[in-house]
C-alpha atoms as a PDB file:
ATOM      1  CA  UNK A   1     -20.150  -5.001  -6.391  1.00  0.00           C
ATOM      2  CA  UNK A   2     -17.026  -3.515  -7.533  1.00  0.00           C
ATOM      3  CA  UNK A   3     -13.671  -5.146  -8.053  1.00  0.00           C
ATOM      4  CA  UNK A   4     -11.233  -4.957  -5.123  1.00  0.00           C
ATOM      5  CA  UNK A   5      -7.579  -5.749  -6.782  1.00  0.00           C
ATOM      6  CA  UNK A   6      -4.300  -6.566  -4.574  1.00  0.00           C
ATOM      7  CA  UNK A   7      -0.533  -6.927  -5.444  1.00  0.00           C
ATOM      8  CA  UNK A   8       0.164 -10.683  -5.648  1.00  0.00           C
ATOM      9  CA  UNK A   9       3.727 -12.162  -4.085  1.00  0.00           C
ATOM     10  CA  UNK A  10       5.149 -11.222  -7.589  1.00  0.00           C
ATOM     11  CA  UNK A  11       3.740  -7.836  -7.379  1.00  0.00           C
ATOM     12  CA  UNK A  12       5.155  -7.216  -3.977  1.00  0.00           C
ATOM     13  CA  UNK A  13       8.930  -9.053  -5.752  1.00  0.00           C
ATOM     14  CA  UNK A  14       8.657  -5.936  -8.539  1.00  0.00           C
ATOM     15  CA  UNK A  15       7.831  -3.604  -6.059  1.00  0.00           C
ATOM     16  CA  UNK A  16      10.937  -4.140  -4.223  1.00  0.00           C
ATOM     17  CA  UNK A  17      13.158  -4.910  -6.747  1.00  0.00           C
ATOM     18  CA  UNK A  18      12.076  -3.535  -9.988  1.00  0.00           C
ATOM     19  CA  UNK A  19      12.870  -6.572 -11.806  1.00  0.00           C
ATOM     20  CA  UNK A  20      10.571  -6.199 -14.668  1.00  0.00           C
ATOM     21  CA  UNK A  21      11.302  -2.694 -15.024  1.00  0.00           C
ATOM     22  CA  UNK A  22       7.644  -1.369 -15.546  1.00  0.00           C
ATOM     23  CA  UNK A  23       6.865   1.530 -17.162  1.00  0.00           C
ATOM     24  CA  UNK A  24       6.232   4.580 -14.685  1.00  0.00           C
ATOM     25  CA  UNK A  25       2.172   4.275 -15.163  1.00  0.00           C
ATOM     26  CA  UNK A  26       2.318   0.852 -14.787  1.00  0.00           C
ATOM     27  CA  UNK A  27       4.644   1.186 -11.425  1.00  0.00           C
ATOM     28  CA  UNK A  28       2.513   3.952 -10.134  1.00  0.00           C
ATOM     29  CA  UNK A  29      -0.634   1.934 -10.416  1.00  0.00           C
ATOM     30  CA  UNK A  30       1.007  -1.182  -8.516  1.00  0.00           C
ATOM     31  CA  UNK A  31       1.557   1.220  -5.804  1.00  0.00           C
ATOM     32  CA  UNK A  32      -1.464   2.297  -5.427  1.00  0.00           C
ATOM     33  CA  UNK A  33      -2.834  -1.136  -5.899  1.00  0.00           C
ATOM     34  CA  UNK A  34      -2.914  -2.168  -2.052  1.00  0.00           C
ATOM     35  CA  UNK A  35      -6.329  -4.497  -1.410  1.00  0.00           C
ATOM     36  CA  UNK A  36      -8.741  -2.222  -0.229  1.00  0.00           C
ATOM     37  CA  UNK A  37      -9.094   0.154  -2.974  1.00  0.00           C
ATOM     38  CA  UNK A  38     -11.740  -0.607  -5.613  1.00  0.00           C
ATOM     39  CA  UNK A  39     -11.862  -0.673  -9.336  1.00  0.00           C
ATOM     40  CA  UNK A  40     -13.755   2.667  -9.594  1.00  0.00           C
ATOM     41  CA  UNK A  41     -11.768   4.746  -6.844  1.00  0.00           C
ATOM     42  CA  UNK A  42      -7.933   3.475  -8.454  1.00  0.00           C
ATOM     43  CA  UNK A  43     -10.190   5.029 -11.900  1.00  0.00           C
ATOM     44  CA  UNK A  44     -10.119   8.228 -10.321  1.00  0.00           C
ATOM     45  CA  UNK A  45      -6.183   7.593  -9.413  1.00  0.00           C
ATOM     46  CA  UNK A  46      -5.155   6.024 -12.275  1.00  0.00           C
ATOM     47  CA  UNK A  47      -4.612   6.989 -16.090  1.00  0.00           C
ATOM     48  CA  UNK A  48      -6.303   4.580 -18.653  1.00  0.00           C
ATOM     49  CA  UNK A  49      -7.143   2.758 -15.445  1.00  0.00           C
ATOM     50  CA  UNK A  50      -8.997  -0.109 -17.183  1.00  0.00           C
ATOM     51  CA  UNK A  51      -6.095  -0.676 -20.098  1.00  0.00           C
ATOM     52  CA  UNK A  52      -3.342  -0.210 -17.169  1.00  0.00           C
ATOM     53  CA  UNK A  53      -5.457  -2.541 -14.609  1.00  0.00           C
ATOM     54  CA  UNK A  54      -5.393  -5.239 -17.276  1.00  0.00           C
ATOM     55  CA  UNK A  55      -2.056  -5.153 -18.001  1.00  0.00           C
ATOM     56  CA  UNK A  56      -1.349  -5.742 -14.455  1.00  0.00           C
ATOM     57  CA  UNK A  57      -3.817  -8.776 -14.323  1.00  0.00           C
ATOM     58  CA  UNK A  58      -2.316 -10.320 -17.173  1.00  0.00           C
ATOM     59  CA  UNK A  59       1.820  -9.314 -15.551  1.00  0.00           C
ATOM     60  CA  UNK A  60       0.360 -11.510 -12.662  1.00  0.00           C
ATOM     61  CA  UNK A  61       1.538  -8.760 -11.036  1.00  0.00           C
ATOM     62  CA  UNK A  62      -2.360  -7.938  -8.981  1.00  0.00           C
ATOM     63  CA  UNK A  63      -4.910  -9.766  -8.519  1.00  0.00           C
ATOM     64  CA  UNK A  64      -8.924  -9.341  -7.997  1.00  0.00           C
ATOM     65  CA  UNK A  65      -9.873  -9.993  -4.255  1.00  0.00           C
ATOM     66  CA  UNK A  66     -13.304  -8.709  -3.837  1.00  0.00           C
ATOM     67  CA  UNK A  67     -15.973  -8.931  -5.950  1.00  0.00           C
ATOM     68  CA  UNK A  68     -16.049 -11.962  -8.008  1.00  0.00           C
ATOM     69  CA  UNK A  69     -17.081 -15.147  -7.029  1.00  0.00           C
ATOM     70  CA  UNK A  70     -14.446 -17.538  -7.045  1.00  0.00           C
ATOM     71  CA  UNK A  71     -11.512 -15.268  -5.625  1.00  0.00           C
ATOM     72  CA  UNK A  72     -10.005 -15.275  -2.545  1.00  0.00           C
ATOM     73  CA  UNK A  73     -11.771 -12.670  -0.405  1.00  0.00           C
ATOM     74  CA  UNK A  74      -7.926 -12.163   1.437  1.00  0.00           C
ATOM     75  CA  UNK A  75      -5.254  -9.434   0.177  1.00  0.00           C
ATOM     76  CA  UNK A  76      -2.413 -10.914  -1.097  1.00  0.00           C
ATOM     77  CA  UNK A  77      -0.420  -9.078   1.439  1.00  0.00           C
ATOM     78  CA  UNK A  78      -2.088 -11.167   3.910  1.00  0.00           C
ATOM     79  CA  UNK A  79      -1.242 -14.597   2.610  1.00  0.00           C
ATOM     80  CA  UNK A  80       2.766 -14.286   3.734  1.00  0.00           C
ATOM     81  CA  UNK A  81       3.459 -14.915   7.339  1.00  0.00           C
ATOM     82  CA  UNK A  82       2.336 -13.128   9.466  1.00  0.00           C
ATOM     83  CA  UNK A  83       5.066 -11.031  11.911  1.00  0.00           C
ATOM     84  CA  UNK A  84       5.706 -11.980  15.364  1.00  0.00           C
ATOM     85  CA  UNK A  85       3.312 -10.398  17.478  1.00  0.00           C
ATOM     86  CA  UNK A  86       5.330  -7.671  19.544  1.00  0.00           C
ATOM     87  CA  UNK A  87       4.263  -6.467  22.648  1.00  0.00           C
ATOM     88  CA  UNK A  88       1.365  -3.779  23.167  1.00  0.00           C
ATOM     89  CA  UNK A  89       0.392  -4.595  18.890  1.00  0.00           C
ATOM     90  CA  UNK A  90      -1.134  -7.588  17.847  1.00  0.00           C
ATOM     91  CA  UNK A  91      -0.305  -8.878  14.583  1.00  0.00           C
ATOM     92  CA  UNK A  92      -3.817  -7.910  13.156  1.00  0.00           C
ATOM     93  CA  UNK A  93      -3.109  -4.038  14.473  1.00  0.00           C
ATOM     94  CA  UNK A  94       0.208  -3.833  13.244  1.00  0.00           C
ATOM     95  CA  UNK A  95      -0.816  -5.131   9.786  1.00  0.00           C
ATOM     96  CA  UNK A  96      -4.063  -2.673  10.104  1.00  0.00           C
ATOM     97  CA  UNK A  97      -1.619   0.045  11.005  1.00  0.00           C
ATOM     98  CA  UNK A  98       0.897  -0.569   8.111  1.00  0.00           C
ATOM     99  CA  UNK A  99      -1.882  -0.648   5.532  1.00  0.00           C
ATOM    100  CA  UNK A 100      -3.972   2.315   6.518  1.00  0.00           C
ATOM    101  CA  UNK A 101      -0.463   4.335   7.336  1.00  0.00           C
ATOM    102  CA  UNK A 102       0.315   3.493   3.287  1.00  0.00           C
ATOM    103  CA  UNK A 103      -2.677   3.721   1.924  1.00  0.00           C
ATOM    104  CA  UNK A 104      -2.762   7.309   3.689  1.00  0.00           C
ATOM    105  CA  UNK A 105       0.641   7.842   2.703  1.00  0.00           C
ATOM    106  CA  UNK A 106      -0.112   7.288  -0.848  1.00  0.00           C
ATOM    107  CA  UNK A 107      -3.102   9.314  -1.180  1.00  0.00           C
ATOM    108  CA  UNK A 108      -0.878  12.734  -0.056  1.00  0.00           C
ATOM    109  CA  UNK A 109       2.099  12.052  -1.713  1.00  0.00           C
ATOM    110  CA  UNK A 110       1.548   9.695  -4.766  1.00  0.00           C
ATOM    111  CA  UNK A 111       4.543   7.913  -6.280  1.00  0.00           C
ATOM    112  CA  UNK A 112       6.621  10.367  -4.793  1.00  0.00           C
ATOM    113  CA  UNK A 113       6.308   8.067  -1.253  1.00  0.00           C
ATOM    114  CA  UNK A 114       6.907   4.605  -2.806  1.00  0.00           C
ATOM    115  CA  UNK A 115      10.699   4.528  -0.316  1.00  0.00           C
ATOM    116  CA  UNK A 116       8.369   5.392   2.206  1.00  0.00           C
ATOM    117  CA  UNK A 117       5.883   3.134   1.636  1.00  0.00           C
ATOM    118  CA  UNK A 118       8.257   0.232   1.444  1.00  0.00           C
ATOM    119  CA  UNK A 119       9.858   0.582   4.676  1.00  0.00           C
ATOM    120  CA  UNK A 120       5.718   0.709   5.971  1.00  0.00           C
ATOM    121  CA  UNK A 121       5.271  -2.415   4.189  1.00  0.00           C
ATOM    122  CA  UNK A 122       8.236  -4.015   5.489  1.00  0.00           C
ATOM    123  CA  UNK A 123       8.087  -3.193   8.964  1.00  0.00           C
ATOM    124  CA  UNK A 124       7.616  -6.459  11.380  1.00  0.00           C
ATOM    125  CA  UNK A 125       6.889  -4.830  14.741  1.00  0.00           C
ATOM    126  CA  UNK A 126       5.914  -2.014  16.402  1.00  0.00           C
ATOM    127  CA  UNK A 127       8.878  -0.170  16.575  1.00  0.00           C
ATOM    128  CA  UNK A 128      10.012  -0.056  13.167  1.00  0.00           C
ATOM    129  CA  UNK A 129       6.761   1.379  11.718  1.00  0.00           C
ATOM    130  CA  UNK A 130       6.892   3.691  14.194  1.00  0.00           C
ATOM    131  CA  UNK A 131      10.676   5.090  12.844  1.00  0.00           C
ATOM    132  CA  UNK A 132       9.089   4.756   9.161  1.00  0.00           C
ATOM    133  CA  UNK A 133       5.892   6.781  10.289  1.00  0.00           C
ATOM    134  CA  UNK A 134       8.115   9.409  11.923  1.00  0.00           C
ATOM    135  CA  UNK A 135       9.967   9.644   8.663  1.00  0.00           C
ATOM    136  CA  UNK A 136       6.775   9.987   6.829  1.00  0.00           C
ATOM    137  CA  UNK A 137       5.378  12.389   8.780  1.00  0.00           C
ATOM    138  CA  UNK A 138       8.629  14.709   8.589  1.00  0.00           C
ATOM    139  CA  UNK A 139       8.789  13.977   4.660  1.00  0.00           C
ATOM    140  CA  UNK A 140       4.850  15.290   4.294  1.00  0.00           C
ATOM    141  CA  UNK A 141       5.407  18.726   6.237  1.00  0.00           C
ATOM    142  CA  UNK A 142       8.056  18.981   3.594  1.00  0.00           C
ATOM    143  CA  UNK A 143       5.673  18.104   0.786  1.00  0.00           C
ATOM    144  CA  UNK A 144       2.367  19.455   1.766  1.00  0.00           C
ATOM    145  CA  UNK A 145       2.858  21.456   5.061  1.00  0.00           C
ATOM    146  CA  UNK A 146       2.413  21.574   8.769  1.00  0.00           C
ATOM    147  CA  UNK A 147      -1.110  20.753   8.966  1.00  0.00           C
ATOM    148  CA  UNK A 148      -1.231  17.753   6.657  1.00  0.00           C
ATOM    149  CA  UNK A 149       1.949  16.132   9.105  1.00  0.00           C
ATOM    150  CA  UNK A 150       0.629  16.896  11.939  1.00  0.00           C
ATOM    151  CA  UNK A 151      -2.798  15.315  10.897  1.00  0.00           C
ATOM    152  CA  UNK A 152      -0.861  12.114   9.552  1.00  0.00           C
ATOM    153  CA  UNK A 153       1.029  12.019  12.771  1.00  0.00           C
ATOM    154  CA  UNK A 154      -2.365  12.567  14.829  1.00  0.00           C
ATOM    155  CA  UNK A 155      -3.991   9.358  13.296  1.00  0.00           C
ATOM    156  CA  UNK A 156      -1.077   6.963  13.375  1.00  0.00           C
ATOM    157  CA  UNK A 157       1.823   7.862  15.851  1.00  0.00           C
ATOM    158  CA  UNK A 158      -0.607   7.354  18.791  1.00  0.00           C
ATOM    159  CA  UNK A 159       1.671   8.168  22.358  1.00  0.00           C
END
């Protein structure tokens, strides 16, 4: 079974305030580092994935969540409190929805996203990850055209 890595609460600290000042292959990786990727597809993502992967492990900065006994099967992500449920989106949906909107986000923009992906990430109801997908889906008809936005908006800015 292949290794499933998350960020860990210090990962998600550097993320949003770039305290360690990581090199840009090391912050691109922790991006794309988001708990349901595994070891072999963040390979394909990632330069010197191994070397970069380890370097992360050993920053404390992700850790491995699937795929070796004595881990926590949960993404680190998922250990904070939860948000308050808002109404028409359980908590489990709007987490769902954040993750899958990033992880989507990531994959057609890269690095180039991470403000994007941060407001995802930080959104605690309904409504504001609905302004931050709006913004996305604006920023990737910019990047990569009409039919990549309006594919984006299709899957996650359901009316």
């Amino acid at each position: 079974m292949s290794i499933i890595y998350a960020k860990t609460p210090l990962g998600l600290h550097e993320i949003a305030t770039r305290e360690r000042r990581l090199s840009p292959r090391l912050r691109s990786a922790l991006i794309l580092v988001d708990g349901k990727r595994d070891e072999e597809e963040l390979a394909r993502l990632i330069q010197n994935a191994d070397e970069t992967l380890r370097a992360l492990l050993e920053a404390e900065l992700i850790a491995a969540v699937a795929g070796k006994p004595g881990r926590s099967s949960k993404p680190a992500e998922l250990d904070e409190a939860p948000p308050a449920e808002p109404p028409g989106m359980s908590a489990v949906e709007l987490a769902t929805a954040r993750r899958d909107a990033v992880r989507a986000l990531n994959d057609l923009l890269g690095p180039e996203a991470e403000s994007l992906a941060l407001r995802m990430e930080r959104a605690a109801d309904a409504d504001q990850l609905r302004v931050a997908l709006e913004r996305a889906v604006q920023y990737i008809a910019n990047a990569r055209g009409g039919g990549a936005a309006a594919s984006f908006a299709a899957r996650f800015l359901k009316t």
